[in-house]
PDB file of N, CA and C in Angstrom:
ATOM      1  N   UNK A   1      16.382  26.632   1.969  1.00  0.00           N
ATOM      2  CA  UNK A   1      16.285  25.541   0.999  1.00  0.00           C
ATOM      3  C   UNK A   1      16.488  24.170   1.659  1.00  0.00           C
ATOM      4  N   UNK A   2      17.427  23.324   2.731  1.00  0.00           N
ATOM      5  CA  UNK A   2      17.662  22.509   2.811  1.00  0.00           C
ATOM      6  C   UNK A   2      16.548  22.388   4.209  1.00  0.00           C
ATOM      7  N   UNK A   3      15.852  23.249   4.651  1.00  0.00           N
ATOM      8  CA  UNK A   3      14.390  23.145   5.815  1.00  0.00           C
ATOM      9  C   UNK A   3      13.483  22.022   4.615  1.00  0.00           C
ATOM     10  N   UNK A   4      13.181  23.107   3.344  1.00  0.00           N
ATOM     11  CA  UNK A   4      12.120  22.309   2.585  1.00  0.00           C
ATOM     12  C   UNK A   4      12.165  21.304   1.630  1.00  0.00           C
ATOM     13  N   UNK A   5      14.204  21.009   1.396  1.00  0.00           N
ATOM     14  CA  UNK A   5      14.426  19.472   0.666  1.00  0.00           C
ATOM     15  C   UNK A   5      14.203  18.676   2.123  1.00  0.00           C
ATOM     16  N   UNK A   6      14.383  18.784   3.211  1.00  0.00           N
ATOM     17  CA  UNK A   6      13.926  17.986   4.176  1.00  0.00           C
ATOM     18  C   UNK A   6      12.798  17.623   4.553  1.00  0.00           C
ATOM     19  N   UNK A   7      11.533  18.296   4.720  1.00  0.00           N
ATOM     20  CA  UNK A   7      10.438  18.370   4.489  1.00  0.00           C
ATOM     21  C   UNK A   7       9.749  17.013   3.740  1.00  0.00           C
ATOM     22  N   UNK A   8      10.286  17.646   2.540  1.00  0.00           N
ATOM     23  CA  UNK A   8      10.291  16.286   1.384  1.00  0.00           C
ATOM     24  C   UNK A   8      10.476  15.351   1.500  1.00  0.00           C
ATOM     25  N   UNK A   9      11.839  15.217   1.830  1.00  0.00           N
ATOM     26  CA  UNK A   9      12.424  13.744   2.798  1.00  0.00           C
ATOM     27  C   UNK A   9      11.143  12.833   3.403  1.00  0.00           C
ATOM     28  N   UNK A  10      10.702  14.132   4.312  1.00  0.00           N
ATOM     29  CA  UNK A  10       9.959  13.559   5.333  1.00  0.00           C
ATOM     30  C   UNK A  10       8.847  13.216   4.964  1.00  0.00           C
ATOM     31  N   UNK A  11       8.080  13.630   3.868  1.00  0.00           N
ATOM     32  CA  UNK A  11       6.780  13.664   3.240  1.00  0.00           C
ATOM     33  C   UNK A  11       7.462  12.259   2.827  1.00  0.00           C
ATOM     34  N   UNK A  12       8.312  11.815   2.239  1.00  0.00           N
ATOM     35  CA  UNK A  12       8.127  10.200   1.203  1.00  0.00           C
ATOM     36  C   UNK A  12       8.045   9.292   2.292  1.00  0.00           C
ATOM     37  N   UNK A  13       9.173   9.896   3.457  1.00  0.00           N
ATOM     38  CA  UNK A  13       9.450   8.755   4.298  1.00  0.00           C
ATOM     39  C   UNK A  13       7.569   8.427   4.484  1.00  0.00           C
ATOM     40  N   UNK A  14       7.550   9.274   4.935  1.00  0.00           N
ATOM     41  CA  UNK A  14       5.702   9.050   5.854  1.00  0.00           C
ATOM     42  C   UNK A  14       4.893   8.389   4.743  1.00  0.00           C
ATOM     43  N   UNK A  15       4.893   8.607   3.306  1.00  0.00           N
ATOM     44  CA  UNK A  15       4.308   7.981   2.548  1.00  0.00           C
ATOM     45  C   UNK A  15       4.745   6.141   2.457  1.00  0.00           C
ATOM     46  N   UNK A  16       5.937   6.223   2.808  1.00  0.00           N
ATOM     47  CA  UNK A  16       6.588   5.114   2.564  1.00  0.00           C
ATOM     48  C   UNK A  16       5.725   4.083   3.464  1.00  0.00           C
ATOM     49  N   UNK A  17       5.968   4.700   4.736  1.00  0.00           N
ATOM     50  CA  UNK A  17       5.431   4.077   6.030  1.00  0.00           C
ATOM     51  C   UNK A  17       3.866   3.491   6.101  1.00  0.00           C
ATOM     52  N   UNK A  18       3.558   4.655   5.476  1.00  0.00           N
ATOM     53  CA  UNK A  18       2.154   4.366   5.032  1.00  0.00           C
ATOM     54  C   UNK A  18       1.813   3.543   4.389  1.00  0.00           C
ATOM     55  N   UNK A  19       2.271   3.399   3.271  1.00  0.00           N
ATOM     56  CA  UNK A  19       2.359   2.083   2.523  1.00  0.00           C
ATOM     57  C   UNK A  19       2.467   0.872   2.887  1.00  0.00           C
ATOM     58  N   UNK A  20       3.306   0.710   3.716  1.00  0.00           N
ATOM     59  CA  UNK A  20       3.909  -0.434   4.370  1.00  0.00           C
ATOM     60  C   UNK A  20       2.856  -0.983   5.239  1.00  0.00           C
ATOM     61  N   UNK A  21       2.470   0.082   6.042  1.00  0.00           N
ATOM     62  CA  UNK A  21       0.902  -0.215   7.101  1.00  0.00           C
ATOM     63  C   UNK A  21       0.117  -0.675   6.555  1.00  0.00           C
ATOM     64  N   UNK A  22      -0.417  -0.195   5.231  1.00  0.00           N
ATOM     65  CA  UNK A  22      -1.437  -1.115   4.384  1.00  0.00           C
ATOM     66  C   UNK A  22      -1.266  -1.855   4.031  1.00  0.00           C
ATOM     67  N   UNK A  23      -0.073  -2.401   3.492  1.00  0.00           N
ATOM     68  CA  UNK A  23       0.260  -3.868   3.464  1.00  0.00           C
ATOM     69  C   UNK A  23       0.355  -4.481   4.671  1.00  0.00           C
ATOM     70  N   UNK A  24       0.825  -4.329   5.579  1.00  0.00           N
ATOM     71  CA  UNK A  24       0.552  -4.949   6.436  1.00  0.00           C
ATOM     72  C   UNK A  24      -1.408  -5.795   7.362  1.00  0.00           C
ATOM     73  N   UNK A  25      -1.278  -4.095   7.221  1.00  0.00           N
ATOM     74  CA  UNK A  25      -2.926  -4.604   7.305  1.00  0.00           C
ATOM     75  C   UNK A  25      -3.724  -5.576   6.543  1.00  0.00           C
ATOM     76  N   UNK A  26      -3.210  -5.282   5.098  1.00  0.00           N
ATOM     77  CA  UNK A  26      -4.394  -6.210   4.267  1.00  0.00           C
ATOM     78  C   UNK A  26      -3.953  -7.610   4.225  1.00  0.00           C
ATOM     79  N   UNK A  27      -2.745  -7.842   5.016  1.00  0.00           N
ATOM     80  CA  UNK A  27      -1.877  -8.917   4.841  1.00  0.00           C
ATOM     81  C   UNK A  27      -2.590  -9.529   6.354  1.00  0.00           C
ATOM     82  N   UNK A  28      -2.494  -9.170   7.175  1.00  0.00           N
ATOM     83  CA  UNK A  28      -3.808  -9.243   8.667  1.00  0.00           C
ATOM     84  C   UNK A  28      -5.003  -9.970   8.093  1.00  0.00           C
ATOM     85  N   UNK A  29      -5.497  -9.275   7.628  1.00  0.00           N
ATOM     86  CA  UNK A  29      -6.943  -9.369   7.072  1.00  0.00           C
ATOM     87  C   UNK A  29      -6.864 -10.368   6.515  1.00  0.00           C
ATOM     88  N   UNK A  30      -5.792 -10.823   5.256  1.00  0.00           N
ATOM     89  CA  UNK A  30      -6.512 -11.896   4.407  1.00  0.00           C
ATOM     90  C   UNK A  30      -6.038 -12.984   5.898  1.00  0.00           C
ATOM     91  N   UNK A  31      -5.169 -13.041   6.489  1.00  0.00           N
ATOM     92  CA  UNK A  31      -4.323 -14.226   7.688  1.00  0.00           C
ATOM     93  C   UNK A  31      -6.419 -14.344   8.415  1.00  0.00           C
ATOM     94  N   UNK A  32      -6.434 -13.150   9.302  1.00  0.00           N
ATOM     95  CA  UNK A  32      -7.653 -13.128   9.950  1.00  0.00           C
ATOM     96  C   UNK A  32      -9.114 -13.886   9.119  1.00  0.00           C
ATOM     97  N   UNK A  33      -9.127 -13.654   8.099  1.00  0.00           N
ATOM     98  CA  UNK A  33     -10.435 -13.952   7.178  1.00  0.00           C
ATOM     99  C   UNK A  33     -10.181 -15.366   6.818  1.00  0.00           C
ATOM    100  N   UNK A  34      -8.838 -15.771   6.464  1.00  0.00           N
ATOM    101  CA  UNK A  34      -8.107 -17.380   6.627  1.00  0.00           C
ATOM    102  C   UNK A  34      -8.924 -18.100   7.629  1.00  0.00           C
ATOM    103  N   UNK A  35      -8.713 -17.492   9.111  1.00  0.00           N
ATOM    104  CA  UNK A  35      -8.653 -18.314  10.047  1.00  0.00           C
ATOM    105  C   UNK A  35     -10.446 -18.200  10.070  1.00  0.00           C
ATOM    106  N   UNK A  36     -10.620 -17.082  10.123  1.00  0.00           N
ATOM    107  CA  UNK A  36     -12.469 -17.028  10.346  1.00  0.00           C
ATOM    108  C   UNK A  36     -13.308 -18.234   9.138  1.00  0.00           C
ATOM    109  N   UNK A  37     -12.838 -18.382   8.225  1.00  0.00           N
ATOM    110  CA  UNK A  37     -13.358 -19.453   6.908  1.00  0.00           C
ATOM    111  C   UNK A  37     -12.944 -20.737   7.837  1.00  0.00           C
ATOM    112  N   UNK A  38     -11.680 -20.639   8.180  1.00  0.00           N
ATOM    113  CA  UNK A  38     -11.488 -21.949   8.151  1.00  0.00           C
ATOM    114  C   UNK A  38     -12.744 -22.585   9.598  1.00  0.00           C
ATOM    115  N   UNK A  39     -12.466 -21.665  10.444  1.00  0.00           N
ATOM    116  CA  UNK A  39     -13.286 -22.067  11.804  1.00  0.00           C
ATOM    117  C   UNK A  39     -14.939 -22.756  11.389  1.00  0.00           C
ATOM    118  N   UNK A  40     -15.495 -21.655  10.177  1.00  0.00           N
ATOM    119  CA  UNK A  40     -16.870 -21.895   9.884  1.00  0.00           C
ATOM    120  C   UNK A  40     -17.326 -23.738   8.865  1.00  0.00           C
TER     121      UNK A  40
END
């Protein structure tokens, strides 16, 4: 039992992380697409 409440653990953490990466990324993107507008 406490192998597969850990498991779990680990499944949100990674979701968590994941999350975070996409924000990050789309947070990139709009900075990057900022600077590309502004250049044009």
């Amino acid at each position: 039992m406490p192998y597969r409440y850990s498991f779990i653990v680990l499944q949100d953490n990674i979701r968590n992380i994941v999350a975070c990466g996409r924000d990050l990324t789309t947070e990139l993107d709009k900075k990057f697409s900022n600077l590309s507008f502004s250049h044009y």
